[in-house]
N, C-alpha and C. Protein backbone atom coordinates (compact mmCIF):
# COMPACT_ATOMS: atom_id res chain seq x y z
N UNK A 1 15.05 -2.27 9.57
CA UNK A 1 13.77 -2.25 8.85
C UNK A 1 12.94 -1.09 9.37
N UNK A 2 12.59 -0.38 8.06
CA UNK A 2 12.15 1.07 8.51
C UNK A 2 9.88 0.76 8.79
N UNK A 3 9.56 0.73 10.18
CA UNK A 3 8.03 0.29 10.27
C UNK A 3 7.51 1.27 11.18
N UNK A 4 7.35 2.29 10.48
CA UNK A 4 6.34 3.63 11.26
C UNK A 4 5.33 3.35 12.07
N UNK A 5 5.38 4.30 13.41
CA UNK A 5 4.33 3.65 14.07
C UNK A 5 3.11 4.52 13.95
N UNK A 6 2.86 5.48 13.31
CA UNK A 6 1.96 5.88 12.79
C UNK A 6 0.89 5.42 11.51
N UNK A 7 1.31 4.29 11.50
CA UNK A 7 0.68 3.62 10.20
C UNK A 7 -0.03 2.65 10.37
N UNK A 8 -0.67 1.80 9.92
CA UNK A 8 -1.37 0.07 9.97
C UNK A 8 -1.52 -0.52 9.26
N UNK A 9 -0.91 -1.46 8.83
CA UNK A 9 -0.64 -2.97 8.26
C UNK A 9 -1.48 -4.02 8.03
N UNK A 10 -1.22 -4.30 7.14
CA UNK A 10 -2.35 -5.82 6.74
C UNK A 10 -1.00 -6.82 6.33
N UNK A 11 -1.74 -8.18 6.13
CA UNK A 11 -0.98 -9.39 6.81
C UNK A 11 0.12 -9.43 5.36
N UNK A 12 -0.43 -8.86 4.03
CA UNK A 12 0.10 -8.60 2.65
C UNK A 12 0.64 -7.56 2.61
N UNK A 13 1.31 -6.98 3.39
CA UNK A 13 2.48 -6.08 3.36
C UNK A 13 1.97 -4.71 2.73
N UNK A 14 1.07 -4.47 2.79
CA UNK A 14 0.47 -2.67 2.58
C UNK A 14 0.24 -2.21 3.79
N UNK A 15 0.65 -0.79 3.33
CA UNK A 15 0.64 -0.30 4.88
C UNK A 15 -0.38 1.03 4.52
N UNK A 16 -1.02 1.53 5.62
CA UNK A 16 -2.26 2.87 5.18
C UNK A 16 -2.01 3.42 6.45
N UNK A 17 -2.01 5.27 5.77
CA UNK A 17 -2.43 6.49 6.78
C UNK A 17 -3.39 6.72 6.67
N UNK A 18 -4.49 7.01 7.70
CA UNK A 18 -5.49 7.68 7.57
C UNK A 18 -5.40 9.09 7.55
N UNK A 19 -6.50 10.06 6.61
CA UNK A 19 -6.35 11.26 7.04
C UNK A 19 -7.64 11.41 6.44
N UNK A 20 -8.16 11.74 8.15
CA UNK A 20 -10.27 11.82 8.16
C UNK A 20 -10.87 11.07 7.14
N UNK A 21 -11.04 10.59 5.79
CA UNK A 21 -11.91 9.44 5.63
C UNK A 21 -11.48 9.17 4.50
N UNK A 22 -10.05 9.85 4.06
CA UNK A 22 -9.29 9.23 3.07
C UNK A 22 -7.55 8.27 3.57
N UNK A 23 -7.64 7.13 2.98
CA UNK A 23 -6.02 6.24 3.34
C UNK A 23 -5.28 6.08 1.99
N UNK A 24 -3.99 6.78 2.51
CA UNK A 24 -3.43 6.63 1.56
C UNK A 24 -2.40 4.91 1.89
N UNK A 25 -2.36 3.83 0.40
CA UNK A 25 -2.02 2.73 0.60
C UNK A 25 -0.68 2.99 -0.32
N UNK A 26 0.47 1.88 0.44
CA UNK A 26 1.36 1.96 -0.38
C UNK A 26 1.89 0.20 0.06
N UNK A 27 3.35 0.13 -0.42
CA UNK A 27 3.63 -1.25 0.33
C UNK A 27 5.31 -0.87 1.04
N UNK A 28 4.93 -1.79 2.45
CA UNK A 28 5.89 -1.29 3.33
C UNK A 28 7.28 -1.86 2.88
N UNK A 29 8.14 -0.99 3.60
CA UNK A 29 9.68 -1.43 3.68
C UNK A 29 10.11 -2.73 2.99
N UNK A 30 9.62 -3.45 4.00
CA UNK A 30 10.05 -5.01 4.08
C UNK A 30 9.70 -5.13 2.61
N UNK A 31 8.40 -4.99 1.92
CA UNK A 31 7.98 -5.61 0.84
C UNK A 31 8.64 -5.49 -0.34
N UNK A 32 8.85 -3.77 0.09
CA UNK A 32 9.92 -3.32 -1.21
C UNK A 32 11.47 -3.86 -1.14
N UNK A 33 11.97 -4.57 0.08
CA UNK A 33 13.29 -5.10 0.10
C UNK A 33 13.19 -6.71 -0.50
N UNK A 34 11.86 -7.36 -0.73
CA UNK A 34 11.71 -8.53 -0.86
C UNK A 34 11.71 -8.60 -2.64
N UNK A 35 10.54 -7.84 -2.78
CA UNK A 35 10.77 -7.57 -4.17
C UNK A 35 12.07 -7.42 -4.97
N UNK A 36 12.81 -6.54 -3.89
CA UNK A 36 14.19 -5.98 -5.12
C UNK A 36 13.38 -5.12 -5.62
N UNK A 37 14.16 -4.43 -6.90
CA UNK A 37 13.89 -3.31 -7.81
C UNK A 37 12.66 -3.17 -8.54
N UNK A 38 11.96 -2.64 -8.39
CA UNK A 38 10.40 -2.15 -9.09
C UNK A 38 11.11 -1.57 -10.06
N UNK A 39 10.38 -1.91 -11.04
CA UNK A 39 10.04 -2.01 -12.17
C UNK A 39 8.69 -1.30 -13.20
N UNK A 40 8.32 -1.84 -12.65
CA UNK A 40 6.93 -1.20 -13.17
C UNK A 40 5.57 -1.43 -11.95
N UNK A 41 4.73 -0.48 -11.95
CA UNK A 41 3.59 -0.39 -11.39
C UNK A 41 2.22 -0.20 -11.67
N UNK A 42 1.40 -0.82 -12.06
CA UNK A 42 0.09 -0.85 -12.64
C UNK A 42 -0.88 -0.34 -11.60
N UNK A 43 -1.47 1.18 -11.67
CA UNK A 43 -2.69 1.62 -11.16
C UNK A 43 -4.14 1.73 -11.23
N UNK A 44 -4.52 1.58 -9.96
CA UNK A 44 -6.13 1.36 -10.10
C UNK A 44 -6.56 2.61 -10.95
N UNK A 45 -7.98 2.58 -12.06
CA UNK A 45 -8.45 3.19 -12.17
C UNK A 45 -9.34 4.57 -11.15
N UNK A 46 -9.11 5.96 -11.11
CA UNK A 46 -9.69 6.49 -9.96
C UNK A 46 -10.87 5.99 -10.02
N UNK A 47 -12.27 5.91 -8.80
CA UNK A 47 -13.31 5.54 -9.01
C UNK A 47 -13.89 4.55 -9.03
N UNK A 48 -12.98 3.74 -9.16
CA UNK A 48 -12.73 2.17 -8.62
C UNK A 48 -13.28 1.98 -7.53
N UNK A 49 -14.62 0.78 -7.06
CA UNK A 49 -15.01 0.39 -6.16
C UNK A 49 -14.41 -0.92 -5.36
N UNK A 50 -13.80 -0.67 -4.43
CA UNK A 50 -13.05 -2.05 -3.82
C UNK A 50 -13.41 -2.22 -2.66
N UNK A 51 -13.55 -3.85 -2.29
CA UNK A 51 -13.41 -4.22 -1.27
C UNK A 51 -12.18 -4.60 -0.41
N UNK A 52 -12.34 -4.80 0.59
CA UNK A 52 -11.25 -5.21 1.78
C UNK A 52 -10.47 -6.37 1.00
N UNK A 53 -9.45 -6.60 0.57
CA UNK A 53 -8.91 -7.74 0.17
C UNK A 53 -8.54 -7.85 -1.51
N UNK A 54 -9.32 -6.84 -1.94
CA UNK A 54 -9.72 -7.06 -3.52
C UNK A 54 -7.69 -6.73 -4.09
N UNK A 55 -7.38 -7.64 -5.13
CA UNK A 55 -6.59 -7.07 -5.98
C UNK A 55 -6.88 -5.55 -6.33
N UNK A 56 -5.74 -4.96 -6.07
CA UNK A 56 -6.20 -3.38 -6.45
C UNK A 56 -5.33 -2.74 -7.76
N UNK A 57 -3.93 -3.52 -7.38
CA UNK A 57 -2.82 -2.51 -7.66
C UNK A 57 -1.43 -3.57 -8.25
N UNK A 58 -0.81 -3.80 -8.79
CA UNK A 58 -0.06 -4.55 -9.72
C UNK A 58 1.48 -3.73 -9.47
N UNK A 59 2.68 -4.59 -8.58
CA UNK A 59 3.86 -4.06 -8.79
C UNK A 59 4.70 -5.28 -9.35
N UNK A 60 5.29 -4.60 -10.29
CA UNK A 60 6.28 -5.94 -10.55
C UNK A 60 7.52 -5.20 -10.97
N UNK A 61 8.64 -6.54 -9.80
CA UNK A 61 10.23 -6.05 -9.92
C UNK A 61 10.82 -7.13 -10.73
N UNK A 62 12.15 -6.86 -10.63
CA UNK A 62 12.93 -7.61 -11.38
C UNK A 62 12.83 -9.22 -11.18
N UNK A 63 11.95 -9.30 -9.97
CA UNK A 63 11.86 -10.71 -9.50
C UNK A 63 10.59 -11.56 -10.06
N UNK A 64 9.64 -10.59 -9.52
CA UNK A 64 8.04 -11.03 -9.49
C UNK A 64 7.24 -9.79 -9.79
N UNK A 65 5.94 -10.36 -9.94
CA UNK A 65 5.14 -9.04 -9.93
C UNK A 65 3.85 -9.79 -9.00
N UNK A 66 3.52 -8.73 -8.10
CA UNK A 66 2.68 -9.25 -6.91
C UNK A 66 1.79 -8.07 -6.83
N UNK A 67 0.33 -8.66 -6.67
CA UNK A 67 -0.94 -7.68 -6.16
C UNK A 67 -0.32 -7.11 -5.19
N UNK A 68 -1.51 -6.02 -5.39
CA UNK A 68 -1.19 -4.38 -4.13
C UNK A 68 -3.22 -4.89 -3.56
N UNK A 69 -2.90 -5.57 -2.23
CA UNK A 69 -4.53 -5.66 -2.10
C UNK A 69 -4.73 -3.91 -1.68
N UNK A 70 -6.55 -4.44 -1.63
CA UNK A 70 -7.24 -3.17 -0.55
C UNK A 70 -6.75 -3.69 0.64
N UNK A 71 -6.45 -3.02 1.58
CA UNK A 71 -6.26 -2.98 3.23
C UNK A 71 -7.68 -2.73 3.39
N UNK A 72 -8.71 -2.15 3.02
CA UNK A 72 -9.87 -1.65 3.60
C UNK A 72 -10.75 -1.43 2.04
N UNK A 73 -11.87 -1.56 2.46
CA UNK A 73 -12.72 -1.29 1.18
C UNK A 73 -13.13 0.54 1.34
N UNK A 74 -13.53 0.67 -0.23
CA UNK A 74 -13.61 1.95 -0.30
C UNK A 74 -13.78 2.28 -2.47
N UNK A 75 -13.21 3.72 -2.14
CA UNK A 75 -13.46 3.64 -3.61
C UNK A 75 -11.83 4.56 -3.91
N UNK A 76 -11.35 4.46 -4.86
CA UNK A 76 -10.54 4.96 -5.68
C UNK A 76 -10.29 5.94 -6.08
N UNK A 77 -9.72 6.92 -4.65
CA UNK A 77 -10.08 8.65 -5.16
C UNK A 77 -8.62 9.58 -6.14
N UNK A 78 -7.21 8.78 -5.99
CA UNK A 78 -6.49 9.01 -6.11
C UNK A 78 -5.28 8.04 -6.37
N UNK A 79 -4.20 8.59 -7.62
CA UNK A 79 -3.53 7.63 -7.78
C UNK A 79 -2.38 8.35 -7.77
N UNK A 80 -1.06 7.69 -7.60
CA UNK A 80 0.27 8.33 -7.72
C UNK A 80 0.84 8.13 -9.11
N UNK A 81 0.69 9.34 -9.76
CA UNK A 81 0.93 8.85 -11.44
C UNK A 81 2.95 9.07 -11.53
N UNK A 82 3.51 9.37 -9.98
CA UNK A 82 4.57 9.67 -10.22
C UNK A 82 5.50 8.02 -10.02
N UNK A 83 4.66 7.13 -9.23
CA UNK A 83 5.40 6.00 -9.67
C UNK A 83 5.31 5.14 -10.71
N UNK A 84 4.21 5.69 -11.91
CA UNK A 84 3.97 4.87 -13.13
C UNK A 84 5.23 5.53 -13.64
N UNK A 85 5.73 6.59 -13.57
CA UNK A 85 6.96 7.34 -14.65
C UNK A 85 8.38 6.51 -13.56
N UNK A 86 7.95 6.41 -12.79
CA UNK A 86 9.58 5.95 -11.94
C UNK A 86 9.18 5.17 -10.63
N UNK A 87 9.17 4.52 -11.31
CA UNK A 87 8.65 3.13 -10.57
C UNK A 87 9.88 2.63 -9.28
N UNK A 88 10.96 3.30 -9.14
CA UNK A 88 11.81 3.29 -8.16
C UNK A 88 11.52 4.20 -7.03
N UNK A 89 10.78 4.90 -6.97
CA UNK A 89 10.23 5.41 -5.61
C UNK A 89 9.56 4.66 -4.82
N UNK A 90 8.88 3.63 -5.20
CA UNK A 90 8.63 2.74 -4.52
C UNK A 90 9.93 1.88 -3.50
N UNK A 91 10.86 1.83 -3.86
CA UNK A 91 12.35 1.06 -3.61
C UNK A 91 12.69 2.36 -2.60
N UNK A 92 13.14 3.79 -2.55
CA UNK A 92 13.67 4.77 -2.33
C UNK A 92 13.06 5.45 -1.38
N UNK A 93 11.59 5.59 -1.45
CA UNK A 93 10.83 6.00 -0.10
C UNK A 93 9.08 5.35 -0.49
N UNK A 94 9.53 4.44 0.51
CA UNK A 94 7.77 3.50 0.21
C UNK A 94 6.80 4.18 1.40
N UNK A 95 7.04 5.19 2.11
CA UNK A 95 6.09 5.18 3.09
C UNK A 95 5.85 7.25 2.52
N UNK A 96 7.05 7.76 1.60
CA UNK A 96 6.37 8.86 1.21
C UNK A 96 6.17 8.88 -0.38
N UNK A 97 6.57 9.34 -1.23
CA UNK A 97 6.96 9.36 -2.60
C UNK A 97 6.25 8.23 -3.36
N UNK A 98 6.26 6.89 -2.09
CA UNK A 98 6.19 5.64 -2.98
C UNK A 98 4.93 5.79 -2.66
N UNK A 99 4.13 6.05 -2.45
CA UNK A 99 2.64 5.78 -2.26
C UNK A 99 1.90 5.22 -3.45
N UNK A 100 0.66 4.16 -3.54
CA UNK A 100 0.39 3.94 -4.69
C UNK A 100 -0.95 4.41 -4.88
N UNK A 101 -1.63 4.16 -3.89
CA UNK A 101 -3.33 4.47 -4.18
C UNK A 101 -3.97 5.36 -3.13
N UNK A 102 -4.89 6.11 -3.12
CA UNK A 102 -5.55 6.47 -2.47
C UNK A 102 -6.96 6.19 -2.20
N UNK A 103 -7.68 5.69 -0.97
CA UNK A 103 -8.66 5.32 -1.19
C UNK A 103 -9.88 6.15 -0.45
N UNK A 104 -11.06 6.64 -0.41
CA UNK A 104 -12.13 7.04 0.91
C UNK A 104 -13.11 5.79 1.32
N UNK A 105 -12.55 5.85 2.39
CA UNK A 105 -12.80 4.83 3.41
C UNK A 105 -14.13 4.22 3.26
N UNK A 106 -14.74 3.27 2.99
CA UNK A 106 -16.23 3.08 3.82
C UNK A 106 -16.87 2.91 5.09
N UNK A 107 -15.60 2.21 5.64
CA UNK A 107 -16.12 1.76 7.21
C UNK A 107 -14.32 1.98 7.82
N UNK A 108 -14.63 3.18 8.61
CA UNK A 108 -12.78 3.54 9.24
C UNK A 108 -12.89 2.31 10.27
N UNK A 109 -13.72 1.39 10.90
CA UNK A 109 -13.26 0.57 11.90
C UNK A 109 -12.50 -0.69 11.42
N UNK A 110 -12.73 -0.71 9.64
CA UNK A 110 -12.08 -1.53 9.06
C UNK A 110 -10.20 -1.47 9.35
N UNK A 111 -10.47 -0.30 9.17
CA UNK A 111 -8.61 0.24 9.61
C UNK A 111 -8.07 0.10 11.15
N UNK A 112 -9.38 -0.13 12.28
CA UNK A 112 -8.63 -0.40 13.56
C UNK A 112 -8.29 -1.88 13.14
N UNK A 113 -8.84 -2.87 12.81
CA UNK A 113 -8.52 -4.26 12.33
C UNK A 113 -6.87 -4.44 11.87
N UNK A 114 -6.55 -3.52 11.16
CA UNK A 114 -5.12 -4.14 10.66
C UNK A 114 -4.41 -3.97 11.85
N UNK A 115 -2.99 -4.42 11.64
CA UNK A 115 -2.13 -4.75 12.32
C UNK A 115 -1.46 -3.11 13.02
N UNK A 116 -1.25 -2.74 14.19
CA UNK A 116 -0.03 -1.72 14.74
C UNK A 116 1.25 -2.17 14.12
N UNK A 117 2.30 -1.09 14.29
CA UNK A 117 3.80 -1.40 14.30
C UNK A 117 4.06 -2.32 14.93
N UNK A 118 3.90 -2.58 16.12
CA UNK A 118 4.62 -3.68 16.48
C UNK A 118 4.00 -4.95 16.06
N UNK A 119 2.79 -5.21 16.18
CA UNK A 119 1.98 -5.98 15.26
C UNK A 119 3.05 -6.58 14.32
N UNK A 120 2.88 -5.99 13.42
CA UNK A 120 3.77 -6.14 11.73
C UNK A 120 4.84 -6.18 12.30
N UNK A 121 6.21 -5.69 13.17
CA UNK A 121 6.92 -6.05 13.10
C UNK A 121 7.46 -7.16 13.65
N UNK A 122 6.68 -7.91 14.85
CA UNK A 122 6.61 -8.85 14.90
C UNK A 122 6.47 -9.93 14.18
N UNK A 123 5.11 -10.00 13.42
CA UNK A 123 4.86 -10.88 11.96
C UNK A 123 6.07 -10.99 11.06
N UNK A 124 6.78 -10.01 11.14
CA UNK A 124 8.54 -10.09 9.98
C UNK A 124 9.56 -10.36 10.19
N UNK A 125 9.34 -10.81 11.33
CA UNK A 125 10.54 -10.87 12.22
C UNK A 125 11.43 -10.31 12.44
C-alpha cells in the first residue's frame, strides 16, 4: 500500500499537499483499491466555499459512489478536469494525475490536525 509521507490524511481517506496556502485533495491508495474501478467523478464547482468535512466531490466506481469530503475548509480554486474525461487516473496514480480538487486554505493549522503517514497507515492496517 502506496502512503506518502509527505502528505496528510483525514479519517475518510483523502489525502492533501500543501503548497503555501493552496492543498491539493485527492483520495488515497487504499481508497482507490476499495472502490475498484472509477468510473466517473463529479467536480466541485471552482469558487466553491467549503468547510472542513463538507461533501465536496462525488466518485463513483463500479461498486459505489462515495463523497470526496473537505480535509480542511477553504474555497475552490481548482479542479482536475482531466479526471472528468478519464476517470481511471484516479485508479492509476491517486497521489499525482488523480488529484481531484484544489482548495486555498483558510486556517493551515487545520491541516496539522489530520493524520501523518504513519497515522493513516496505522488506521488501515
Amino acid at each position: 500500500m502506496n502512503v506518502p509521507d509527505d502528505l496528510r490524511y483525514n479519517r475518510s481517506h483523502e489525502w492533501i499537499r500543501l503548497d503555501g496556502d493552496t492543498a491539493t485533495v485527492g483520495i488515497s491508495d487504499h481508497a482507490q483499491e476499495e472502490l475498484t474501478d472509477v468510473v466517473f467523478v463529479e467536480l466541485p464547482e471552482v469558487g466553491r466555499e467549503v468547510d472542513a468535512g463538507d461533501p465536496t466531490a462525488v466518485v463513483e466506481s463500479v461498486k459505489a459512489a462515495s463523497d470526496i469530503y473537505a480535509p480542511v475548509s477553504g474555497e475552490v480554486v481548482e479542479v482536475n478536469d482531466a479526471v472528468e474525461g478519464d476517470p481511471s487516473l484516479v485508479n492509476t496514480d491517486p497521489y499525482g494525475a488523480g488529484w481531484i480538487f484544489k482548495l486555498k486554505v483558510k486556517d493551515a493549522a487545520q491541516v496539522e490536525g489530520l493524520m501523518d503517514a504513519a497515522a493513516y497507515t496505522s488506521m488501515i492496517g
